[in-house]
Protein backbone atom coordinates (compact mmCIF):
# COMPACT_ATOMS: atom_id res chain seq x y z
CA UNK A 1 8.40 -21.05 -24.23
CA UNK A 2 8.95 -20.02 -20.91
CA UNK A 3 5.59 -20.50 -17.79
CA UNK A 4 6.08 -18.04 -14.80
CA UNK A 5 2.92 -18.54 -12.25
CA UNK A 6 2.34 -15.15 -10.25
CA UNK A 7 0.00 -14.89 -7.28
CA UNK A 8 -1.62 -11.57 -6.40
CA UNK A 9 -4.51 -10.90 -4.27
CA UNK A 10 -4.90 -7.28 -3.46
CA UNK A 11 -6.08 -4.15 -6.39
CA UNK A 12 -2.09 -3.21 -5.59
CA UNK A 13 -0.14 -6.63 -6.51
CA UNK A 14 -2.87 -6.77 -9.27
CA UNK A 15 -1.01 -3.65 -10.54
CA UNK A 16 2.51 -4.58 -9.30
CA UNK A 17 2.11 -8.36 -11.33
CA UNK A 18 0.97 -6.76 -14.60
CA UNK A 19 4.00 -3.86 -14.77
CA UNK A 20 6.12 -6.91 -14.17
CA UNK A 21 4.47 -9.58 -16.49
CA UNK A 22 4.87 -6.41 -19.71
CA UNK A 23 8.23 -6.02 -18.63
CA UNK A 24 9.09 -10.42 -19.03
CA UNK A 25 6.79 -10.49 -22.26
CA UNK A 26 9.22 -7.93 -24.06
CA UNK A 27 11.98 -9.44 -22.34
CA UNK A 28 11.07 -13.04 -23.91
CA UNK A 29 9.97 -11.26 -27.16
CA UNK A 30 6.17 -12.92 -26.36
CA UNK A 31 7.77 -16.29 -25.92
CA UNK A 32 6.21 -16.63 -22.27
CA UNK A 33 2.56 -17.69 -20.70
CA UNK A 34 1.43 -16.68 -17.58
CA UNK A 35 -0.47 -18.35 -14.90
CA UNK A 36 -1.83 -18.03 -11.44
CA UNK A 37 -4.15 -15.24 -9.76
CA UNK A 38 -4.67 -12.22 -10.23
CA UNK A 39 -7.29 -9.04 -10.29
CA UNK A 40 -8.61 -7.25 -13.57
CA UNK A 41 -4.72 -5.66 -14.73
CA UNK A 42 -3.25 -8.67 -14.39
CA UNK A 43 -5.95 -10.27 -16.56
CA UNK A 44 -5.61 -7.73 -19.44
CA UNK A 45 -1.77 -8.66 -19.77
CA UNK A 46 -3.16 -12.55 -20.55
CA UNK A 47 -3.16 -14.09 -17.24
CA UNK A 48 -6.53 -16.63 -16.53
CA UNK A 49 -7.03 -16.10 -12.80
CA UNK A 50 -7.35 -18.90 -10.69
CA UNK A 51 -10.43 -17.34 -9.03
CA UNK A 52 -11.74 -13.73 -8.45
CA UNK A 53 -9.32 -11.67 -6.21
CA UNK A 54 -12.31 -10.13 -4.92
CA UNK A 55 -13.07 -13.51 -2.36
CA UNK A 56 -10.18 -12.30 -0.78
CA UNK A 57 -10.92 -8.68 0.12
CA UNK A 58 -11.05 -8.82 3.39
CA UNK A 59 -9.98 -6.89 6.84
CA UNK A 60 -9.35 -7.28 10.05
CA UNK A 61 -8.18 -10.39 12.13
CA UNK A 62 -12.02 -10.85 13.02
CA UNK A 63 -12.88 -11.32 9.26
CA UNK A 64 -10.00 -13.65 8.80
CA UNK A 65 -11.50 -16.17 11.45
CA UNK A 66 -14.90 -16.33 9.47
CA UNK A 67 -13.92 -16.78 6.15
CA UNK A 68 -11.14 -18.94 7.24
CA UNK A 69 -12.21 -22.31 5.56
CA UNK A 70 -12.44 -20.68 2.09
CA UNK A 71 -8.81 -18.95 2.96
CA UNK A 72 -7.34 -22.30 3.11
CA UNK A 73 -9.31 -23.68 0.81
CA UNK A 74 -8.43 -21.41 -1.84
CA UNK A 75 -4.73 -21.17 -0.75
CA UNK A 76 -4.85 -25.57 -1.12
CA UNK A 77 -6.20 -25.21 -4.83
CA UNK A 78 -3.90 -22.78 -5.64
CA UNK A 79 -0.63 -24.44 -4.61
CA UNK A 80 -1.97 -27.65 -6.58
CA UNK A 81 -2.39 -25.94 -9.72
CA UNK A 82 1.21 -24.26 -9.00
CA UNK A 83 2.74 -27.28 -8.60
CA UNK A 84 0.93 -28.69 -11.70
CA UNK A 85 1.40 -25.85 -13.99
CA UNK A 86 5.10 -26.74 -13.66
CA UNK A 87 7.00 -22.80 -13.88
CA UNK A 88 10.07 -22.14 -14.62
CA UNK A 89 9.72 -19.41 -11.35
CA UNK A 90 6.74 -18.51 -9.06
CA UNK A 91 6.34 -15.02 -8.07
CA UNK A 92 4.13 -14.12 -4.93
CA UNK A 93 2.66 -10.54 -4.58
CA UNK A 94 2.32 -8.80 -1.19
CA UNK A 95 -0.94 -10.17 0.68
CA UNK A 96 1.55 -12.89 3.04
CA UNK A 97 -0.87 -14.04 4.87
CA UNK A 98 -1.91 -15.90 1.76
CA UNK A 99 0.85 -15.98 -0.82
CA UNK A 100 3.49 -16.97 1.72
CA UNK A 101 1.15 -20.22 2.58
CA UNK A 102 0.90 -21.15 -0.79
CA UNK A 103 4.56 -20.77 -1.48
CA UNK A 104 5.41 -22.85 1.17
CA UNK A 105 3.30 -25.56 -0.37
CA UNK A 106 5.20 -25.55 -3.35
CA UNK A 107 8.49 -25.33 -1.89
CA UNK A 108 7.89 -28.71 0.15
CA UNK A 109 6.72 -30.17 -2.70
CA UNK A 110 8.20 -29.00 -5.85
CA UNK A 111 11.54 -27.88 -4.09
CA UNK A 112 13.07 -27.18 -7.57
CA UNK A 113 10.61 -24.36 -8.47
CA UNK A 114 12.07 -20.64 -8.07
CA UNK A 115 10.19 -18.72 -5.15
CA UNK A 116 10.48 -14.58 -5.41
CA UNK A 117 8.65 -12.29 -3.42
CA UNK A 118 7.61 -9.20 -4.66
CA UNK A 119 7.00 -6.53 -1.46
CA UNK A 120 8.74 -7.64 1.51
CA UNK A 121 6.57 -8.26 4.46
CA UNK A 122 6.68 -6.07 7.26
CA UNK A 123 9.34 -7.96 8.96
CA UNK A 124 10.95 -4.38 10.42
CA UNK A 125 8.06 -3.55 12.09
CA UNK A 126 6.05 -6.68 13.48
CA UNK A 127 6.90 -10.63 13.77
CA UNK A 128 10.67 -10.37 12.72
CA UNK A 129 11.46 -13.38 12.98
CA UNK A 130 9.43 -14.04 9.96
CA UNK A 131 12.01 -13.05 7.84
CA UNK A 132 14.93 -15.92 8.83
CA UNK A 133 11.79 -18.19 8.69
CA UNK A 134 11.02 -17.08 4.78
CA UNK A 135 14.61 -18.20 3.67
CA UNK A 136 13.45 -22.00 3.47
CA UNK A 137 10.90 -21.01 0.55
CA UNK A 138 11.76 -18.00 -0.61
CA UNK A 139 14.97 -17.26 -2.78
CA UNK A 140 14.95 -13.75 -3.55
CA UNK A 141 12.42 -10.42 -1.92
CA UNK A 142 12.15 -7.77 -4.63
CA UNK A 143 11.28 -4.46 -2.15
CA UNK A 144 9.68 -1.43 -2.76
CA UNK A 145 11.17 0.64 0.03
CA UNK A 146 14.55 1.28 -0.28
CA UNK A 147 15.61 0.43 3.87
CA UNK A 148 14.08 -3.50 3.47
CA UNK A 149 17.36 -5.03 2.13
CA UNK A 150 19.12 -3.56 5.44
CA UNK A 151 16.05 -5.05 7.33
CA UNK A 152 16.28 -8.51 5.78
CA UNK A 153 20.38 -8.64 6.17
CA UNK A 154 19.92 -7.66 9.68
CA UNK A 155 17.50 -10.18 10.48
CA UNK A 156 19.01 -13.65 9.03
CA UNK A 157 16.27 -12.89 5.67
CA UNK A 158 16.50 -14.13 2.06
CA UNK A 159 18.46 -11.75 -0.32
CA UNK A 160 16.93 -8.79 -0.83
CA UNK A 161 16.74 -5.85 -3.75
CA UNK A 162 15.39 -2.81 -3.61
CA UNK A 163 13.47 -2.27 -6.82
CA UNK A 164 11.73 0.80 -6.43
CA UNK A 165 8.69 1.61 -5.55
CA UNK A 166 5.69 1.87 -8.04
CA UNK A 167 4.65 5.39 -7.02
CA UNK A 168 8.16 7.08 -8.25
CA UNK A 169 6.86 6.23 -11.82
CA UNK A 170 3.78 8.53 -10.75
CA UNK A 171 5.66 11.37 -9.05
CA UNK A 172 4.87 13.92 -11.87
CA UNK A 173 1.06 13.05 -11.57
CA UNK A 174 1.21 13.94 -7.93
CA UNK A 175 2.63 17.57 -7.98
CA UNK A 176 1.24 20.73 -9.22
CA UNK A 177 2.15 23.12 -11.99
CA UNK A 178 1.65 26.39 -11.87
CA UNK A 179 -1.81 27.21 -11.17
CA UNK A 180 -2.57 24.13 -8.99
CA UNK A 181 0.22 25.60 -6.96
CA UNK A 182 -1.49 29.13 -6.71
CA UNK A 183 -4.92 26.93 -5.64
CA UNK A 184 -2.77 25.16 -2.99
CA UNK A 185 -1.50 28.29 -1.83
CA UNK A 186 -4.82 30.21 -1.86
CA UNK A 187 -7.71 30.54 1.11
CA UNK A 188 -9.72 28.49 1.99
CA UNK A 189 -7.08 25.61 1.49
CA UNK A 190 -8.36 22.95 0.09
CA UNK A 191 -7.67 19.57 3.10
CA UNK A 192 -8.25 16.10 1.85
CA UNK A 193 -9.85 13.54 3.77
CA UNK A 194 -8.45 9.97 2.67
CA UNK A 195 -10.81 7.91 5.53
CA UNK A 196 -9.31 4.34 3.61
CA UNK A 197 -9.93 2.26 0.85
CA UNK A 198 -11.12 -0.71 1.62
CA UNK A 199 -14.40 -1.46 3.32
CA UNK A 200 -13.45 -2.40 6.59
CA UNK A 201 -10.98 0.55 6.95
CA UNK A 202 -13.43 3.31 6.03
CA UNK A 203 -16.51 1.45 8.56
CA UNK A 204 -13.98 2.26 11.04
CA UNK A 205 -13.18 5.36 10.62
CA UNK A 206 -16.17 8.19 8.61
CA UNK A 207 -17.83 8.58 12.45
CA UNK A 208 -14.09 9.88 13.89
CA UNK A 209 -13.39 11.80 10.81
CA UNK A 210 -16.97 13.03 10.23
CA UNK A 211 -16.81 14.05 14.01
CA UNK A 212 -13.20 15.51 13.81
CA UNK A 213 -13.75 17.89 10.72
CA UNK A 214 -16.76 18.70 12.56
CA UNK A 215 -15.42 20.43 15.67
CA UNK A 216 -12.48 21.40 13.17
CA UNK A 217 -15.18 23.75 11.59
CA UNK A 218 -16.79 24.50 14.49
CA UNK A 219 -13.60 26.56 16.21
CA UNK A 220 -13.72 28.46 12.79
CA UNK A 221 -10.85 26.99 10.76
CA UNK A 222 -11.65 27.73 7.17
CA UNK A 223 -11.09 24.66 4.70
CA UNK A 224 -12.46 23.15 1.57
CA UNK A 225 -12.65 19.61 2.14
CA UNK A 226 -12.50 17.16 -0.80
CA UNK A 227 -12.68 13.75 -0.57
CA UNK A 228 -10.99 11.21 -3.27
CA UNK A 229 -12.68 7.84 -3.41
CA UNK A 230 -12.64 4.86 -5.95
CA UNK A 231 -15.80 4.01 -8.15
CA UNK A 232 -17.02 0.50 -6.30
CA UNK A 233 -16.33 2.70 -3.03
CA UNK A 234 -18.52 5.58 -4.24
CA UNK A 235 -21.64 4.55 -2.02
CA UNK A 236 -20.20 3.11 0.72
CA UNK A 237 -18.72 6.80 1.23
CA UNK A 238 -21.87 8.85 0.21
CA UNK A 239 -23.30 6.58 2.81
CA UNK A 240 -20.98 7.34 5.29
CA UNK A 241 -20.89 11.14 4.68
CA UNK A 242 -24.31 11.80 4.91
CA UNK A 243 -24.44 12.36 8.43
CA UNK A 244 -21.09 14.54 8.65
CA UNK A 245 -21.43 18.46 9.88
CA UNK A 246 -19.31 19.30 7.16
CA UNK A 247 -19.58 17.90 3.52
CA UNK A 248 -17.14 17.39 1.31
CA UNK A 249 -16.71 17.55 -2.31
CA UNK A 250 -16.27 13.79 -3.53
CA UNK A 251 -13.92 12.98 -6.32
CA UNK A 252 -13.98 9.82 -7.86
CA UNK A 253 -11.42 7.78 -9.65
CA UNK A 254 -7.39 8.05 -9.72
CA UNK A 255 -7.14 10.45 -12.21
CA UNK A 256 -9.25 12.70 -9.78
CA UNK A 257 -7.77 12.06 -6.76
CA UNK A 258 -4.48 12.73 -8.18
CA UNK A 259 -5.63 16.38 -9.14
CA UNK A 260 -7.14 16.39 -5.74
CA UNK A 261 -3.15 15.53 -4.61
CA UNK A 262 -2.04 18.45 -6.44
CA UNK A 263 -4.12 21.16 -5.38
CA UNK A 264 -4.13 20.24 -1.81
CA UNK A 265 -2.46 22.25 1.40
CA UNK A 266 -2.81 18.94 3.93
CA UNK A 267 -4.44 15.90 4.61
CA UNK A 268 -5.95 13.98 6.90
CA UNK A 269 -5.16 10.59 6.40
CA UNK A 270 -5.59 6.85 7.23
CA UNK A 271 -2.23 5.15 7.94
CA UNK A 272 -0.99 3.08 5.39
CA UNK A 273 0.77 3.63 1.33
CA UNK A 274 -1.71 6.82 1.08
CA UNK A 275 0.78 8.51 3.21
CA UNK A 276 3.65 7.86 1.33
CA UNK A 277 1.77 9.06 -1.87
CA UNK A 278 1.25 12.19 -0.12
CA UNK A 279 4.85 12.85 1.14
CA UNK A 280 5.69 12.73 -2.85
CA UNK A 281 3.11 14.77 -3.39
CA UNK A 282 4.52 17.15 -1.06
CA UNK A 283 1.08 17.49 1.27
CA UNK A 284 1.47 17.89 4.75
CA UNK A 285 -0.55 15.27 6.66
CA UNK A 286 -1.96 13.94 10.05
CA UNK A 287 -2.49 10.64 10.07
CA UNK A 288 -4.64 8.43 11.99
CA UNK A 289 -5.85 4.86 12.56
CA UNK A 290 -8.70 2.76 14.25
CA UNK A 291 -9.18 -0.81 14.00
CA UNK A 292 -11.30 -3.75 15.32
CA UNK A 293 -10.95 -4.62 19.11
CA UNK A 294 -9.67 -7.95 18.34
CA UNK A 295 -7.05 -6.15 15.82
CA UNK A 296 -5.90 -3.29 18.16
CA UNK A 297 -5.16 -5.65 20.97
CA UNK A 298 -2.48 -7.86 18.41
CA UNK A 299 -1.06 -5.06 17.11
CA UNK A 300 -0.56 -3.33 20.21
CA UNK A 301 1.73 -6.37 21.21
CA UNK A 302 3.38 -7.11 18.54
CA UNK A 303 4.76 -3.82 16.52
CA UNK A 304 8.28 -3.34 16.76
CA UNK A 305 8.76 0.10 14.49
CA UNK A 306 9.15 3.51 15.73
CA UNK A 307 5.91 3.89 13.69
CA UNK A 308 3.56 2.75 11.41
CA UNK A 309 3.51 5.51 9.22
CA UNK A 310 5.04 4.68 6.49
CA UNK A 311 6.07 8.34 5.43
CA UNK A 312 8.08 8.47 8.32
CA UNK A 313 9.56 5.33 7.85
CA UNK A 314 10.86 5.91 4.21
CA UNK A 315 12.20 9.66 5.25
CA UNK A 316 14.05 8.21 8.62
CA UNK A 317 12.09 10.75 11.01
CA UNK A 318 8.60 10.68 12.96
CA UNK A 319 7.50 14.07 11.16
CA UNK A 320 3.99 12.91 10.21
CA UNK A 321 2.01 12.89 13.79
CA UNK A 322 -0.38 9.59 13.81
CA UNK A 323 -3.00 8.61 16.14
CA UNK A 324 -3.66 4.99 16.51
CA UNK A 325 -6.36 3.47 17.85
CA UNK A 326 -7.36 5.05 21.69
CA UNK A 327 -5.53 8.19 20.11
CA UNK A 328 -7.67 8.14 17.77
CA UNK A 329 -10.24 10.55 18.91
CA UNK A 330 -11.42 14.49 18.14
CA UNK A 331 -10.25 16.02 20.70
CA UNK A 332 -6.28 14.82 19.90
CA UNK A 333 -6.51 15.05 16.12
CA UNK A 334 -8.18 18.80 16.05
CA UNK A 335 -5.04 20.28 17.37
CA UNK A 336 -2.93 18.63 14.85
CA UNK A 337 -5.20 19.15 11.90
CA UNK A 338 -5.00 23.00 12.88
CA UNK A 339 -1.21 22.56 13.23
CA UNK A 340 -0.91 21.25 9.54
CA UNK A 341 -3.33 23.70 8.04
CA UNK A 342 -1.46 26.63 9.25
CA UNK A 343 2.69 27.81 8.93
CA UNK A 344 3.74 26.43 12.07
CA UNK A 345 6.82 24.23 13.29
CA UNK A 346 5.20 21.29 12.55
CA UNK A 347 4.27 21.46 9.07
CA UNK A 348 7.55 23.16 8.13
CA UNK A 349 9.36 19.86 9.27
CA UNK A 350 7.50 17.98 7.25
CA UNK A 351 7.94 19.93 3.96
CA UNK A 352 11.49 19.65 4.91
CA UNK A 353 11.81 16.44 5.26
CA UNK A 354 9.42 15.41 1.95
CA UNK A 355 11.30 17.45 0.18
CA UNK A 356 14.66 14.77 0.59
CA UNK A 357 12.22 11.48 -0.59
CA UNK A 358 12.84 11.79 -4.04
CA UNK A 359 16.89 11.46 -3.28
CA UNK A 360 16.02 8.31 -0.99
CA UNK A 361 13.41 6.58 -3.13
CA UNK A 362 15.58 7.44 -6.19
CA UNK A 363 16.25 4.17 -8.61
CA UNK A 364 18.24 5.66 -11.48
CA UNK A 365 16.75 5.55 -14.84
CA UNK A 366 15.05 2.35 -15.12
CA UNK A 367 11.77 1.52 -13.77
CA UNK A 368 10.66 -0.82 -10.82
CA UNK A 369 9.26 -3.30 -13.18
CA UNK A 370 12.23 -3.33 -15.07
CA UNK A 371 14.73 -3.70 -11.97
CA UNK A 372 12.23 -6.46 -10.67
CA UNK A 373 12.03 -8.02 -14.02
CA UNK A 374 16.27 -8.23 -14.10
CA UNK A 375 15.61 -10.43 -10.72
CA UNK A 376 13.53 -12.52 -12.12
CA UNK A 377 15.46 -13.50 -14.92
CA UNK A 378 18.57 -14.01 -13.15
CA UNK A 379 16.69 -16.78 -10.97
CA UNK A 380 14.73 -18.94 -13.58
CA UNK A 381 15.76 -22.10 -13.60
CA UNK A 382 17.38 -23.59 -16.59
């Protein structure tokens, strides 16, 4: 009987960690146990969280600093129980800021442990020299975007594969057939708003979008504006809208916001994996981004990349405009919300260049879980 210990913090890993833990069980034939934390898919495959993922869900440096004691706290008790669950490999899951801490712990003291990362930090955009730090506890990064291995060789990193990333499972999901293609062609067009989802990141920004759809009504542009939202988000957004000029129709749930994907002529979006869901979806976007004070002024010093979105990133060209932070404002994303409603230059580059993702994100036949899986495997110890 084999013991792997995963650590995942975020609704994403959750979903990342259980695709992976279906894909060792049938790999072992059952003959494996699970341990660690995790969120509520993680738990249905047979893993007994540590503690509730949800402590963790926070935002913004500023939040950090509060909440700090229980951060380290948490990350403490969970490198002890690591260390005295004994696996034959650890796998940490995204969320760095915490996972990386705890696999540190275990690597200084249970050096003989197995340490892969699943989702590469974001060494090629900000703190680089994180990655030649990660090689003394981490053996192997599993990535989801298909330039990180480059990134990671470049910068003195662990080894790296490129596994795929978990939205080219859902590509088919994400495009229309026939007649959601005649409702995105047809008037009004239907725009999604995608303000964030997590708390902090929607507090920042439903006045700016509330005020920018606002005026972008006001100078007559015709739209239907739906916005997708999760179920524990649903009030925090109802809340939010309520004071909006315009209101939109709110869809709740991934099943909905995927038809929402499908039907849609362009978004307007927070920064972040939303955009990269869209460019497979083949929606035009603008995307945009306001954080804490605190937050902004970090950032602002410390990003390396030619951008942040990561759209642009994955297709090798700045086609999606974004508007970060003092940019962030009505009267600079109403131009380009007009631009991406309408045939102009701008759109047509990025249809062009979403319409080349599924070449670059391409993994062959097998699935992300099953490439990561292969990883795993190779580096259990004996």
């Amino acid at each position: 009987m084999r013991t792997i210990s995963l650590i995942a913090t975020e609704e994403s890993g959750d979903r990342l960690g259980a695709a992976l833990m279906r894909e060792l069980r049938q790999r072992f034939g059952g003959r494996v146990t699970f341990h660690g934390v995790g969120g509520r898919a993680m738990e249905a495959e047979g893993l007994r969280s540590l503690f509730p993922i949800e402590e963790l869900s926070i935002i913004g440096f500023a939040a950090v600093v509060k909440q700090l004691r229980s951060i380290l706290r948490r990350i403490r008790e969970t490198a002890d129980a690591v260390i005295a669950a004994a696996p034959d490999m650890l796998v940490i899951i995204d969320s760095p800021d915490f996972t990386h801490r705890v696999a540190k712990r275990v690597r200084a003291r249970a050096p003989g442990i197995p340490i892969v990362d699943y989702v590469s930090p974001t060494v090629w955009a900000w703190r680089p020299g994180r990655a030649r730090k990660m090689r003394a506890y981490v053996d192997h990064v599993l990535a989801i975007l298909p330039f990180e291995p480059a990134a990671h060789r470049d910068l003195g990193g662990p080894p790296c594969t490129f596994v795929g990333h978990p939205l080219i499972e859902r590509v088919a999901s994400l495009r229309p057939d026939a007649e959601e293609q005649q409702r995105r062609d047809a008037t009004p067009p239907v725009l999604l708003a995608l303000p964030g989802s997590r708390r902090g990141e929607i507090r920042h920004h439903m006045a700016v979008f509330g005020e920018t759809l606002g005026q972008l009504k006001t100078q007559g542009v015709a739209f239907e504006l739906v916005l997708p939202t999760m179920p524990h988000l649903h009030d925090l957004i109802e809340a939010g809208v309520r004071d909006w000029p315009i209101q939109p129709r709110i869809v709740i749930g991934e099943d909905a916001k995927r038809a929402a994907f499908r039907i849609a002529r362009a978004a307007f979006a927070k920064s972040g994996t939303v955009t990269l869901e869209l460019a497979l979806a083949q929606v035009p976007m603008v995307a945009a981004y306001k954080g804490g004070a605190v937050e902004a002024w970090i950032v602002r010093r410390a990003i390396h990349a030619s951008s942040v979105i990561l759209a642009n990133l994955v297709v090798g060209e700045n086609v999606v405009p974004e508007f970060l932070q003092e940019d962030c404002v009505p009267d600079k994303l109403v131009p380009a919300l007009r631009d991406v409603l309408a045939d102009t230059p701008m759109r047509r580059r990025q249809a062009e260049a979403f319409a080349r993702i599924d070449a670059i994100m391409a993994t062959g036949a097998r699935s992300p879980s099953a490439r990561a899986a292969d990883v795993v495997l190779a580096m259990l110890r004996p």
